[in-house]
C-alpha atoms as a PDB file:
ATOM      1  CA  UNK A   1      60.507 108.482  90.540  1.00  0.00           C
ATOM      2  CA  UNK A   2      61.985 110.374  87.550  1.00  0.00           C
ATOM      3  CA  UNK A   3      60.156 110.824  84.820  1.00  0.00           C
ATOM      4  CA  UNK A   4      61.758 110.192  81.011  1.00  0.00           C
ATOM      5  CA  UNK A   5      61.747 113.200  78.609  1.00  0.00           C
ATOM      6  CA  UNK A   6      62.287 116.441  81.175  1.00  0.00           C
ATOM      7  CA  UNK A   7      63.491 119.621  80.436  1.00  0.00           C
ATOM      8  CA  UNK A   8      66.286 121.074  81.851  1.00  0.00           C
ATOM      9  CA  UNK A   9      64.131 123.314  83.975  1.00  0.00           C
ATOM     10  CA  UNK A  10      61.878 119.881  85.395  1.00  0.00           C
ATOM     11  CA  UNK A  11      64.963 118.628  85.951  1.00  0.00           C
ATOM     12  CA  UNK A  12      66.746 121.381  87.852  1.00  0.00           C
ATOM     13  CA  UNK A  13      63.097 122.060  90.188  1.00  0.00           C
ATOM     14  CA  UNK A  14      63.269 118.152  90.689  1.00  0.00           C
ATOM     15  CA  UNK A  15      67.533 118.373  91.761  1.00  0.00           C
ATOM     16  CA  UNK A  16      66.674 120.866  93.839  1.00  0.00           C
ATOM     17  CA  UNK A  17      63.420 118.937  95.356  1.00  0.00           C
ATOM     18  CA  UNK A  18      65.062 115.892  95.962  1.00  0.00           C
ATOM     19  CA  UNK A  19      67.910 118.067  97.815  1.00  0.00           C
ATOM     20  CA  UNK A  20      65.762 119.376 100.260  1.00  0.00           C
ATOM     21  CA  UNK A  21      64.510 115.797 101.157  1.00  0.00           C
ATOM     22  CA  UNK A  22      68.173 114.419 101.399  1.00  0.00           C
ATOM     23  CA  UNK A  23      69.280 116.931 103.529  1.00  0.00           C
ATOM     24  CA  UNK A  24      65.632 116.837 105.385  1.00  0.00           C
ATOM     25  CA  UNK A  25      66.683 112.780 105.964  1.00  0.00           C
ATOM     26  CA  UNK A  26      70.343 113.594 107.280  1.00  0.00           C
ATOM     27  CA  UNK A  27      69.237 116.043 110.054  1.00  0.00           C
ATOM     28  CA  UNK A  28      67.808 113.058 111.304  1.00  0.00           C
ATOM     29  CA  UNK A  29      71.217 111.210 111.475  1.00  0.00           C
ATOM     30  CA  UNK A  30      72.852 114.019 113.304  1.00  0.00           C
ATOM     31  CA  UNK A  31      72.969 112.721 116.693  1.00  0.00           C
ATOM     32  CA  UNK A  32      72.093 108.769 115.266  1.00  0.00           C
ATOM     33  CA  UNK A  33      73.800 107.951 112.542  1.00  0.00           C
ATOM     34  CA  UNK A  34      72.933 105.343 110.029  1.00  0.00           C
ATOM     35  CA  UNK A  35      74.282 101.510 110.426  1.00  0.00           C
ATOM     36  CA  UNK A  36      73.995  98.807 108.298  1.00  0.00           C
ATOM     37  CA  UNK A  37      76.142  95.751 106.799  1.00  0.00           C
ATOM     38  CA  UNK A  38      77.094  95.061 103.846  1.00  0.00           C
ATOM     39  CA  UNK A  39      77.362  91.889 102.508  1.00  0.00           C
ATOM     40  CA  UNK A  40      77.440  91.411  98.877  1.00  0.00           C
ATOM     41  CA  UNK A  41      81.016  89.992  97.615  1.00  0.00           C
ATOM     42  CA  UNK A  42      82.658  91.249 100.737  1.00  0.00           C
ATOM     43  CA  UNK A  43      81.342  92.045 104.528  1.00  0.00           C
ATOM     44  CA  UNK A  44      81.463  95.970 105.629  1.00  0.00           C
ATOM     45  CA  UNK A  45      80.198  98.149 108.459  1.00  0.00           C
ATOM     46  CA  UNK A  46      79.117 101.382 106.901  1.00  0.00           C
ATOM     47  CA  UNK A  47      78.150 104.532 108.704  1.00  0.00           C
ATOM     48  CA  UNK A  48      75.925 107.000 107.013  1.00  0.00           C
ATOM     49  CA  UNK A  49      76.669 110.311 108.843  1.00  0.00           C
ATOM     50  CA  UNK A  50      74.781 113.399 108.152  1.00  0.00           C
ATOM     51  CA  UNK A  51      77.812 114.930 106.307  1.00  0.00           C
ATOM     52  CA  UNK A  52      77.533 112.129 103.927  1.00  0.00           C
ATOM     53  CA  UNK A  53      74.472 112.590 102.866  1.00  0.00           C
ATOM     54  CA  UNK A  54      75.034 116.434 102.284  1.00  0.00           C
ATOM     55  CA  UNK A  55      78.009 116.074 100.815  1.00  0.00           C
ATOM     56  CA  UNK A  56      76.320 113.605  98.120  1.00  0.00           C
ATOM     57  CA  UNK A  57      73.726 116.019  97.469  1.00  0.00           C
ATOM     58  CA  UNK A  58      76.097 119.695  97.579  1.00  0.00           C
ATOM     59  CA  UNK A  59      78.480 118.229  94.947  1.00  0.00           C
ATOM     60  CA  UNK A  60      76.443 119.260  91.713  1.00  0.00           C
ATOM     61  CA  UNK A  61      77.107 119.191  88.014  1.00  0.00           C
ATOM     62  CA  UNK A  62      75.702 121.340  85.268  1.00  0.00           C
ATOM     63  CA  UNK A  63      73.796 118.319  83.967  1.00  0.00           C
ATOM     64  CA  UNK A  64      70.331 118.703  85.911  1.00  0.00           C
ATOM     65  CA  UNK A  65      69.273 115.419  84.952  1.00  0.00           C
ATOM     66  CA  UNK A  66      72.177 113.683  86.763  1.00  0.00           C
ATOM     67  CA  UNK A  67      72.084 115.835  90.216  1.00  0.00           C
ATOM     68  CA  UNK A  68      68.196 114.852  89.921  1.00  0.00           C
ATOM     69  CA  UNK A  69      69.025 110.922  89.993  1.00  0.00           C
ATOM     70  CA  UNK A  70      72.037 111.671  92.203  1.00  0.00           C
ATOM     71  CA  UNK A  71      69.670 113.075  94.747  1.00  0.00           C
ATOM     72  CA  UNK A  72      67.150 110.583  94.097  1.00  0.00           C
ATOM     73  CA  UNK A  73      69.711 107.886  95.410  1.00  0.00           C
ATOM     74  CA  UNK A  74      71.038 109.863  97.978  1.00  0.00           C
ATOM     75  CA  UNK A  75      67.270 109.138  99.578  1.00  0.00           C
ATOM     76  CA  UNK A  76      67.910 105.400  99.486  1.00  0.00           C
ATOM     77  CA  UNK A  77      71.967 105.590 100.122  1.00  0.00           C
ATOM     78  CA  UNK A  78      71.628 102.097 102.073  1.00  0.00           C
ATOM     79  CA  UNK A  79      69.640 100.313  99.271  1.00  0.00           C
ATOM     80  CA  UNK A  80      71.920 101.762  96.753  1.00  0.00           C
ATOM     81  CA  UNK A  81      75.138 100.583  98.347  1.00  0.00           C
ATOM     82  CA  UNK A  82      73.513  96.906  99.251  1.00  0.00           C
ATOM     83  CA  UNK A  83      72.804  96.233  95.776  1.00  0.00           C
ATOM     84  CA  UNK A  84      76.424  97.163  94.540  1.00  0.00           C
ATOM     85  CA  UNK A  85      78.961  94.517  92.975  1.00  0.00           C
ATOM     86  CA  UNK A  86      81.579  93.998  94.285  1.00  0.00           C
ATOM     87  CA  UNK A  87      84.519  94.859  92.317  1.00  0.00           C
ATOM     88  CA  UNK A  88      87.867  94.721  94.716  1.00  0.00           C
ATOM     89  CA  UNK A  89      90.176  96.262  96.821  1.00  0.00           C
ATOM     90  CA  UNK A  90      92.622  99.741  94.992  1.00  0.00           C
ATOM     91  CA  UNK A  91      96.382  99.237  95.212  1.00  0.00           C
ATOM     92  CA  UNK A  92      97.692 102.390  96.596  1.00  0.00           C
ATOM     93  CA  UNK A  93      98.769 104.353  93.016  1.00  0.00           C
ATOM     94  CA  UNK A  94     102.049 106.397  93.371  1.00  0.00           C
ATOM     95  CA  UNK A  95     101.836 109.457  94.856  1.00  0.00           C
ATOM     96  CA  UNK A  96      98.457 108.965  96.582  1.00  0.00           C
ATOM     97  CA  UNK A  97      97.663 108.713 100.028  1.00  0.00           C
ATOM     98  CA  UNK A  98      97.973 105.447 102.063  1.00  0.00           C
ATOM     99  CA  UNK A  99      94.384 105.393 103.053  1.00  0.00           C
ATOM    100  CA  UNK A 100      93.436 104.772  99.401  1.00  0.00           C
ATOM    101  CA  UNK A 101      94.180 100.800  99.749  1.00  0.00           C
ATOM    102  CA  UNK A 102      91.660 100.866 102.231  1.00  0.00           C
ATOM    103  CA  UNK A 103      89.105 101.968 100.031  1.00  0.00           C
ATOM    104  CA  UNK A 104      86.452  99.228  98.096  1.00  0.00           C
ATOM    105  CA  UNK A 105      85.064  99.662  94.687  1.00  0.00           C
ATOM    106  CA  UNK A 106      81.576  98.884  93.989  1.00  0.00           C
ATOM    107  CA  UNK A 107      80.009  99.184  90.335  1.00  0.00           C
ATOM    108  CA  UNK A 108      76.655  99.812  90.395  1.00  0.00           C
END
């Protein structure tokens, strides 16, 4: 769990911690992904690939503190997405691609 009042430095050696774990967890989904339903405001099927889960945890920011509880997530990506609300469904905005009306927003 994070700690309040880090420095930049406790957070970056945390980031980087927590990174190694994530992509520790996805090696595991590389032949078995993970499967799960969702079913808070709308049902889903959601597959948790091992690409995901690197992909959350490669995409960092200079703020240390946020790619620390990005990571920290990452490591519980199915009990962060089941406790989402529900927000709706995007219109597809001119000049994006079609798939984006398939895509649901969550707030969390």
């Amino acid at each position: 769990m994070l700690m309040k009042h880090r420095t930049e430095e406790e957070y970056y050696k945390e980031s980087k911690r927590l990174r190694a774990e994530v992509l520790a967890q996805a090696d595991t989904l590389k032949e078995h992904p993970m499967h799960f339903t969702i079913t808070n405001g709308i049902t889903m099927e959601v597959e948790i690939t091992k690409t995901d889960l690197k992909t959350i945890v490669s995409k960092a920011s200079r703020d240390n503190k946020f790619n620390a509880i990005k990571n920290a997530l990452a490591k519980d990506i199915r009990g962060y997405l089941e406790k989402g609300e529900y927000i709706g469904w995007r219109t597809v905005a001119e000049g994006k691609h079609g798939e984006s009306a398939y895509f649901a927003y969550f707030d969390r």
